[in-house]
C-alpha atoms as a PDB file:
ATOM      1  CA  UNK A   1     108.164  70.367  90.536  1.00  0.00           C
ATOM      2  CA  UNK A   2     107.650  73.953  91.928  1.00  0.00           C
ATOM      3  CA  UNK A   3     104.024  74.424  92.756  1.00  0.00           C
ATOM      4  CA  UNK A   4     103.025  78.334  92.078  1.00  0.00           C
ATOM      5  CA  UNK A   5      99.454  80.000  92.865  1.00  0.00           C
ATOM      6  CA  UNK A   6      98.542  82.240  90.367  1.00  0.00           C
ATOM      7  CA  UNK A   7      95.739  84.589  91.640  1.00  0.00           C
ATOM      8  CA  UNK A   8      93.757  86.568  88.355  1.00  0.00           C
ATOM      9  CA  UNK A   9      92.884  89.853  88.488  1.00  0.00           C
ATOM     10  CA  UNK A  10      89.447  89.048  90.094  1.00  0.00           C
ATOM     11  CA  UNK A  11      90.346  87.131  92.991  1.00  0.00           C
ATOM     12  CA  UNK A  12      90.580  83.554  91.103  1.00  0.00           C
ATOM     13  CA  UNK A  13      93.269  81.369  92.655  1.00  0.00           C
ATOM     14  CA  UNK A  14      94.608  78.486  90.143  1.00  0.00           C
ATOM     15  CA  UNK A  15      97.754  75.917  91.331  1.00  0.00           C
ATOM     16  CA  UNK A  16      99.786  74.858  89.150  1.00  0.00           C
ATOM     17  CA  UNK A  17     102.647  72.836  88.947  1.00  0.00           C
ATOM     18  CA  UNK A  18     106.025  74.209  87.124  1.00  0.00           C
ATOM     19  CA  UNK A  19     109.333  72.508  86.354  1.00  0.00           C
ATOM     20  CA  UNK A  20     112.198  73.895  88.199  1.00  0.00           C
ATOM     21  CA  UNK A  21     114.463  75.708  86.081  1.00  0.00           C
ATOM     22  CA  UNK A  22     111.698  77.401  84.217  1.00  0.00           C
ATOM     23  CA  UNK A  23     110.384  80.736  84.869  1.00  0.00           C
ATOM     24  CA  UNK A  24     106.912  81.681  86.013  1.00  0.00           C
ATOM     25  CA  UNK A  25     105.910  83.059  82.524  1.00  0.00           C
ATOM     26  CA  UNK A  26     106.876  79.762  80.700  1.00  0.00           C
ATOM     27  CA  UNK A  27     104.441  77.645  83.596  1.00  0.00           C
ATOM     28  CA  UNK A  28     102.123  80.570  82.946  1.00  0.00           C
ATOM     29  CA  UNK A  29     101.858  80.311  79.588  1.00  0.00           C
ATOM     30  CA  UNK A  30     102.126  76.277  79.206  1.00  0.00           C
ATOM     31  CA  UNK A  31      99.058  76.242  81.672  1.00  0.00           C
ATOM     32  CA  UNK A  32      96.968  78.962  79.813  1.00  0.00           C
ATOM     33  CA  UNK A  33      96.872  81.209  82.674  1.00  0.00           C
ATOM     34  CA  UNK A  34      94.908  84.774  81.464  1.00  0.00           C
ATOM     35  CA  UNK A  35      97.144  87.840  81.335  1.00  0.00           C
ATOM     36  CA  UNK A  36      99.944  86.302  80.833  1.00  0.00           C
ATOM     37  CA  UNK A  37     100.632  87.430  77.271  1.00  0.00           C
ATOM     38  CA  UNK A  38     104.574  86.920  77.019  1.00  0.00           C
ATOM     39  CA  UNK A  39     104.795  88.563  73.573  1.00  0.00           C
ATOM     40  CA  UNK A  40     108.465  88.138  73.461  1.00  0.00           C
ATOM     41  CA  UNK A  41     108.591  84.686  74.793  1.00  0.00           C
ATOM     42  CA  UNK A  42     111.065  85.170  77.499  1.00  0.00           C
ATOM     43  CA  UNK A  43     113.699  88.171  76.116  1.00  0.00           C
ATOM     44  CA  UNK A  44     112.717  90.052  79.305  1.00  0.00           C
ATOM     45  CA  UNK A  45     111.734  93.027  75.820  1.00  0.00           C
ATOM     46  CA  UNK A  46     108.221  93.379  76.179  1.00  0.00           C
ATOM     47  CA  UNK A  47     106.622  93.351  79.950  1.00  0.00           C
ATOM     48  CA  UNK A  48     103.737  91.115  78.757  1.00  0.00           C
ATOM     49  CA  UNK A  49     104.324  89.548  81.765  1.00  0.00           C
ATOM     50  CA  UNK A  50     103.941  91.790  84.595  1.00  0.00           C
ATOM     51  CA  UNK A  51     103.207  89.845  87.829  1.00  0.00           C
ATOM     52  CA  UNK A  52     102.950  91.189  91.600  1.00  0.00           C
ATOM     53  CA  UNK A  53     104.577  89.297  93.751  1.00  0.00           C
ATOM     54  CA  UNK A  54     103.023  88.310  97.126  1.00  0.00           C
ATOM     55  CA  UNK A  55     104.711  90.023  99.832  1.00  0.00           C
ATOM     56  CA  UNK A  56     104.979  87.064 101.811  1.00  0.00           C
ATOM     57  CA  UNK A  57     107.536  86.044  98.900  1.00  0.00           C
ATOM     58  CA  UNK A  58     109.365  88.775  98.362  1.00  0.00           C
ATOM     59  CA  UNK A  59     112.101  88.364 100.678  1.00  0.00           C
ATOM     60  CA  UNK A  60     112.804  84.804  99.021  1.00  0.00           C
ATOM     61  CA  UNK A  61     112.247  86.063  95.258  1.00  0.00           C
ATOM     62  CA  UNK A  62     115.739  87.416  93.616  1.00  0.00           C
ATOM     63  CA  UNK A  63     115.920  90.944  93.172  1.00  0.00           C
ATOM     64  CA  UNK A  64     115.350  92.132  89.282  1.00  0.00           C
ATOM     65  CA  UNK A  65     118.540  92.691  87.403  1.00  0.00           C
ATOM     66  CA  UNK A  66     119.301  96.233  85.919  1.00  0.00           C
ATOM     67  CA  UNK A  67     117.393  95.418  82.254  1.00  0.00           C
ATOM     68  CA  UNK A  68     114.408  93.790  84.370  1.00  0.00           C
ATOM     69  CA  UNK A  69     114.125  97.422  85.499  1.00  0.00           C
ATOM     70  CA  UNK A  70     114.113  99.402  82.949  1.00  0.00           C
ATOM     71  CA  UNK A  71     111.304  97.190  81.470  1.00  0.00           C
ATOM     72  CA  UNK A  72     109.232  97.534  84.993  1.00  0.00           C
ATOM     73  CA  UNK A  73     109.356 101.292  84.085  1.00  0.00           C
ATOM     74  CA  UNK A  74     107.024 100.377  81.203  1.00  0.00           C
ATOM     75  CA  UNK A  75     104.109  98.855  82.785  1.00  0.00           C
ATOM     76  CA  UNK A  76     101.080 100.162  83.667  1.00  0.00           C
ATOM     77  CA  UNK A  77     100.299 100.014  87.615  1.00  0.00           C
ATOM     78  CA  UNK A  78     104.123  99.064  88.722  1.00  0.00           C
ATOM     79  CA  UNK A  79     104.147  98.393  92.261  1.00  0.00           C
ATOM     80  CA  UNK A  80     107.026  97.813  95.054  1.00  0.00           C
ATOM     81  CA  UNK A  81     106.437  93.812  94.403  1.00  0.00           C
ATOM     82  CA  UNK A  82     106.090  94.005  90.455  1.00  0.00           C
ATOM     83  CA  UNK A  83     108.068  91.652  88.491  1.00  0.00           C
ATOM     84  CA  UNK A  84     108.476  90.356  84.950  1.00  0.00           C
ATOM     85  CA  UNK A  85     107.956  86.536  85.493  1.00  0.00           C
ATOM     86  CA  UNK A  86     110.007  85.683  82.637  1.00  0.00           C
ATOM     87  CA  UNK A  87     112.836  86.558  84.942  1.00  0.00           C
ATOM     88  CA  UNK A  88     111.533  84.699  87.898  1.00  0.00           C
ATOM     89  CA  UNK A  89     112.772  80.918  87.788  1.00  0.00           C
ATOM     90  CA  UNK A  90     111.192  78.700  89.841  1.00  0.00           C
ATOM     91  CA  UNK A  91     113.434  76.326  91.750  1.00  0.00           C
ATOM     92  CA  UNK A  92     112.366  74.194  95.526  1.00  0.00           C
ATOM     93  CA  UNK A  93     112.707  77.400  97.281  1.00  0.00           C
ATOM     94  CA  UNK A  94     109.952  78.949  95.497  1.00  0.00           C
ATOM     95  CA  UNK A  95     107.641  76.332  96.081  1.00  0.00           C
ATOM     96  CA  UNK A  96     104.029  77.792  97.098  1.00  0.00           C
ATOM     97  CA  UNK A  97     104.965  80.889  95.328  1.00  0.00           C
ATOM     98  CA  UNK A  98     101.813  83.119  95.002  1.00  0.00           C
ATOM     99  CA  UNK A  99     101.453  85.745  92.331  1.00  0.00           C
ATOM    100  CA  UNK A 100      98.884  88.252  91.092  1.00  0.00           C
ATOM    101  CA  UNK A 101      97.720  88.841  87.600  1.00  0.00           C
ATOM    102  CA  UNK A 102      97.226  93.134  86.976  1.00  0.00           C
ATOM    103  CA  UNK A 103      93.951  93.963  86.154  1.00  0.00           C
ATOM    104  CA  UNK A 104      95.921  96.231  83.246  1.00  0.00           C
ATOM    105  CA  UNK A 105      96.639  92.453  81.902  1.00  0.00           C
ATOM    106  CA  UNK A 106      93.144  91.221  81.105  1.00  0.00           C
END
């Protein structure tokens, strides 16, 4: 188990505990985290997903892959430490990870 903070748009932390091997969008969406829409289910085709990254994590986080990208270019408020979290798999080294909901995702 991977344990990931999810922090909401307005400042509300929630834990929760992922299997490894599963992205942050499917723990996202299995605990009924808000904003976390994931309208493709995982294709890494929609950005429904959009998360910020904490920078305390980036440096451990794997950098987005060239179609990650181009769908980053699509979301509203991208920032240095935005991610799709369909495309970030949680694993031991990622446990604690903390990452922010958009307020564009409400």
């Amino acid at each position: 188990m991977t344990r990931v903070h999810f922090i909401s748009a307005d400042g509300e932390g929630r834990d929760i505990d992922g299997d490894d091997g599963i992205s942050v969008m499917e723990t996202a969406v299995r605990a009924g985290i808000d904003g976390i829409d994931a309208d493709c289910g995982g294709a890494c085709s929609c950005a429904t997903c959009h998360i910020y990254i904490d920078d305390a994590w980036m440096s451990r986080v794997p950098q987005p892959e060239a179609v990650e990208e181009e769908m980053l270019d699509f979301v509203q408020d991208r920032q240095p430490e935005s991610r799709l979290s369909c495309q970030v798999v949680l694993g031991s080294d990622l446990d604690g990870l903390t990452v922010r909901i958009p307020a564009t995702q409400r």
